[in-house]
N, C-alpha and C. Protein backbone atom coordinates (compact mmCIF):
# COMPACT_ATOMS: atom_id res chain seq x y z
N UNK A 1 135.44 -70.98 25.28
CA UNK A 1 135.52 -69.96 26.30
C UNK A 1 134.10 -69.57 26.72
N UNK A 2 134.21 -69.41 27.71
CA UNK A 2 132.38 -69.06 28.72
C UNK A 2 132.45 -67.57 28.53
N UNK A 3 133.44 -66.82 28.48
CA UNK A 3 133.16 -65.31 27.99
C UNK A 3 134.42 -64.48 27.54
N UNK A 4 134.26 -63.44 26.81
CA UNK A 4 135.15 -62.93 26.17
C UNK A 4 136.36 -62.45 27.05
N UNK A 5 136.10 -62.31 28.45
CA UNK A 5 137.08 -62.34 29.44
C UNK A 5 138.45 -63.30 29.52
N UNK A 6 137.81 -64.33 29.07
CA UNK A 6 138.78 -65.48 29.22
C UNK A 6 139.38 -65.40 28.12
N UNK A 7 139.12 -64.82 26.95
CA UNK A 7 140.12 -65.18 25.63
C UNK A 7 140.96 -63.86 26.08
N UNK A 8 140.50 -62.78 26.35
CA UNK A 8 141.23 -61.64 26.91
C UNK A 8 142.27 -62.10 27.58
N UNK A 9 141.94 -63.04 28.76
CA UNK A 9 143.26 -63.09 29.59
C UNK A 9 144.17 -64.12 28.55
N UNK A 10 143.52 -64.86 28.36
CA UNK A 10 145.23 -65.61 27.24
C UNK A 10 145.70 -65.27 26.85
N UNK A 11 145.12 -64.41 25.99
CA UNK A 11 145.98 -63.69 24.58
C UNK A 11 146.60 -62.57 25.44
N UNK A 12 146.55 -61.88 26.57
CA UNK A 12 147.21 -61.05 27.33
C UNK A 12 148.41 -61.98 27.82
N UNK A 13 148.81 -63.31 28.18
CA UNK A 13 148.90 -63.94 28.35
C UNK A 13 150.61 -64.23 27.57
N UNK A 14 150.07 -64.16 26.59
CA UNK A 14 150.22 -64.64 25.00
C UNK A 14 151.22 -63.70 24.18
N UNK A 15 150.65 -62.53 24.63
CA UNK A 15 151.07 -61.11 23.34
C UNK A 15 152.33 -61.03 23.26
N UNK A 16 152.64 -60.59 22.23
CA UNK A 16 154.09 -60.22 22.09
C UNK A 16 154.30 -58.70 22.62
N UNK A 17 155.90 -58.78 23.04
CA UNK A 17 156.19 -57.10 24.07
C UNK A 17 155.59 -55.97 23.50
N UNK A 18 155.41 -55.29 24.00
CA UNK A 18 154.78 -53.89 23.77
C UNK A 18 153.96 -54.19 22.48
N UNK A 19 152.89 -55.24 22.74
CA UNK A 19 151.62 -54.80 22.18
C UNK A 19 150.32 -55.05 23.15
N UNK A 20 149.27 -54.84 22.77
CA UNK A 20 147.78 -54.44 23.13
C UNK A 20 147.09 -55.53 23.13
N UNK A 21 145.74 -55.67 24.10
CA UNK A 21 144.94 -56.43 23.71
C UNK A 21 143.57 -55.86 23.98
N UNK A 22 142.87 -55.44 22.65
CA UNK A 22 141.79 -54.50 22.54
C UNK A 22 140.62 -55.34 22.34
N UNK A 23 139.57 -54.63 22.87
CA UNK A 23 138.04 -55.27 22.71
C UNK A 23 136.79 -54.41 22.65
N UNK A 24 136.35 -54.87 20.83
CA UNK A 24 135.42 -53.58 20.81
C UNK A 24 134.19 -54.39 20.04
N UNK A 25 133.17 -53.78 20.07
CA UNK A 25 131.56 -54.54 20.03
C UNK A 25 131.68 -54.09 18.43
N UNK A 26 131.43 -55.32 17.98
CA UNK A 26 131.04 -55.24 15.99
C UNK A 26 129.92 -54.87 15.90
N UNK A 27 129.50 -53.60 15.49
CA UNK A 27 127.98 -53.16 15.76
C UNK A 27 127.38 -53.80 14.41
N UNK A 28 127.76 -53.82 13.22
CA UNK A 28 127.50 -54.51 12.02
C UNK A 28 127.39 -55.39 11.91
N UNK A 29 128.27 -56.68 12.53
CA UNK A 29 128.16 -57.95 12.31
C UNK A 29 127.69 -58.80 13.42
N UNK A 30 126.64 -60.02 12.92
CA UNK A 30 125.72 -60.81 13.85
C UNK A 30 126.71 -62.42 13.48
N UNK A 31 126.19 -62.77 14.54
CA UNK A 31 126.53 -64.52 14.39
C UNK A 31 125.71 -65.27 13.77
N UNK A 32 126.12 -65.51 12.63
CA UNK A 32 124.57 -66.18 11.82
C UNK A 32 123.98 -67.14 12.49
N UNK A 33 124.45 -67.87 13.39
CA UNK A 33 123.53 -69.17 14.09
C UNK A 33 122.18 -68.22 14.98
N UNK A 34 122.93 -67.18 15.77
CA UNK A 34 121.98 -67.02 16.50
C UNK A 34 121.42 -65.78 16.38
N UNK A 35 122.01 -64.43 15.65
CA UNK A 35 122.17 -63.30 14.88
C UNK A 35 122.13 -62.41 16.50
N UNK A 36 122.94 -62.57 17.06
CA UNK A 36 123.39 -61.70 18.64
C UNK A 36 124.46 -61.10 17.72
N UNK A 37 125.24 -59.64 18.34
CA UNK A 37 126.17 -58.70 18.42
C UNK A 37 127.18 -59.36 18.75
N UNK A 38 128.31 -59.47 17.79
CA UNK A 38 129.41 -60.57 18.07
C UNK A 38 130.92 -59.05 18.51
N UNK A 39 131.62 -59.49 19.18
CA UNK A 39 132.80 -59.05 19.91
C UNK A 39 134.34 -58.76 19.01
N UNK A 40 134.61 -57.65 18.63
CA UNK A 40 136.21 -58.11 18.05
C UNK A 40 137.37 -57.85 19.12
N UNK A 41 138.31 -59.13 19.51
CA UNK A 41 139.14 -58.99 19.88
C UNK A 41 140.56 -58.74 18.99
N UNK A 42 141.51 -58.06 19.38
CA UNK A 42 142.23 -58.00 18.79
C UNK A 42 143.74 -57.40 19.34
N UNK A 43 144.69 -58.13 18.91
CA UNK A 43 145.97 -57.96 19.33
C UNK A 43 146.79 -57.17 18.17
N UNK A 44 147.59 -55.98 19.01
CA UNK A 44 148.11 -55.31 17.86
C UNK A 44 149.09 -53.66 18.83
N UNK A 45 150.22 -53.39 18.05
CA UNK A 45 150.69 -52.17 18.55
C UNK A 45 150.39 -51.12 17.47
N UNK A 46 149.17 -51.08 17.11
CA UNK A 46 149.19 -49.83 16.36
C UNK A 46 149.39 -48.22 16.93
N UNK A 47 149.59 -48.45 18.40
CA UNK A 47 149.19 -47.31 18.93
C UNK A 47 150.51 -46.54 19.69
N UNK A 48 151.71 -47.01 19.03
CA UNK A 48 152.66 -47.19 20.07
C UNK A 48 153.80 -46.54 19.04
N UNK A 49 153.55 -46.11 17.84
CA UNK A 49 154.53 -45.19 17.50
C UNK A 49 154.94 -45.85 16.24
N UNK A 50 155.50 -47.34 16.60
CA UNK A 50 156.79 -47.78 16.13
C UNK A 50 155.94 -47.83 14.36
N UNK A 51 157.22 -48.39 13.63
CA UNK A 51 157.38 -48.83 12.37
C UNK A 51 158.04 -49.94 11.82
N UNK A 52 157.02 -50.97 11.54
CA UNK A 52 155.87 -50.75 10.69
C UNK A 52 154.85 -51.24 12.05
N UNK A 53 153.96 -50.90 12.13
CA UNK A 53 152.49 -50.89 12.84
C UNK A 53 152.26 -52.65 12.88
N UNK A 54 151.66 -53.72 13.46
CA UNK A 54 151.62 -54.98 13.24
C UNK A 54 150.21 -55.40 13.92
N UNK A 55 149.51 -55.86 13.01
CA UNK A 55 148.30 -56.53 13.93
C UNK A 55 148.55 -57.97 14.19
N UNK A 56 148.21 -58.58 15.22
CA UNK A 56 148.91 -59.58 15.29
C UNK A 56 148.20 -60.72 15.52
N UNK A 57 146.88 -60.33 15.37
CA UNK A 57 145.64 -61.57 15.52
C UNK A 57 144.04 -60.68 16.02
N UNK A 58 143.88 -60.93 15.45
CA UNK A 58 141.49 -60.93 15.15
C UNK A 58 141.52 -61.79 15.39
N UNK A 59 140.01 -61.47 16.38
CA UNK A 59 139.16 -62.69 17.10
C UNK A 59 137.72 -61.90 17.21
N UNK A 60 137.07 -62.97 16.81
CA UNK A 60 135.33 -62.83 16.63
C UNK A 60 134.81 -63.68 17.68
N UNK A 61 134.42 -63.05 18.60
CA UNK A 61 133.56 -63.86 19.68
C UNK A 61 132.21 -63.71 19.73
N UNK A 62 131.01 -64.88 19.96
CA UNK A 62 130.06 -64.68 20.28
C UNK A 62 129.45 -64.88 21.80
N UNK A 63 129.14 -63.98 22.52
CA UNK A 63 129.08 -64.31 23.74
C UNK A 63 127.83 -65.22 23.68
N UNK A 64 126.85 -65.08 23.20
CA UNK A 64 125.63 -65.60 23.36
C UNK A 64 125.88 -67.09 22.77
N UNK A 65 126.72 -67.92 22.09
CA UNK A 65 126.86 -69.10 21.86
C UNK A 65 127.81 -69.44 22.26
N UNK A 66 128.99 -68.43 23.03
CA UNK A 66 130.28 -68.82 23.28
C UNK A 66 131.49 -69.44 22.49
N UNK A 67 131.23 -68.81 21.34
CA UNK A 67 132.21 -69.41 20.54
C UNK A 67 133.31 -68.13 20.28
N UNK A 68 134.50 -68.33 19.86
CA UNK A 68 135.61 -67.73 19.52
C UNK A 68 136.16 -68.24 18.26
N UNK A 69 136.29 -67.33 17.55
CA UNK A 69 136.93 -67.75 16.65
C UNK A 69 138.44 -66.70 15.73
N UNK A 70 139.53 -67.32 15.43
CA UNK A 70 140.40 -66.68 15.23
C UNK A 70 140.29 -66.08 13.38
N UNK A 71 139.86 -65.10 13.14
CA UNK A 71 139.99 -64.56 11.81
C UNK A 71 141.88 -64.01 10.88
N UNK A 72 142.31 -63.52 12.16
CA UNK A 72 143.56 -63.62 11.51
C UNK A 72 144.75 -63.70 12.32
């Protein structure tokens, strides 16, 4: 992916009903190749009431090498 935009739109794409697709800057964690501010994407309805809560996939993007990668 050329930028975190594009994994955004898939996994929007992608999601299962009434969940989210959130994107927030890992202020802690660097990309060891190039040590830039890497991206967490993440799919999930935590915010929506129900029971039990479900995350439904982490994603670590580096914009500066363009890589994506799926953590869970």
């Amino acid at each position: 992916m050329r930028k975190v935009e594009d994994l955004v739109e898939q996994l929007e794409k992608a999601r299962p009903k009434d969940s989210k697709v959130e994107v927030n800057q890992m202020e802690e964690s660097r990309h060891s190749p190039c040590m830039q501010e890497m991206v967490a994407v993440m799919v999930h309805n935590l915010e929506d009431g129900r029971s039990p809560p479900q995350i439904y996939a982490i994603y670590q993007f580096c914009a500066s090498c363009k890589v994506g990668v799926r953590v869970l």
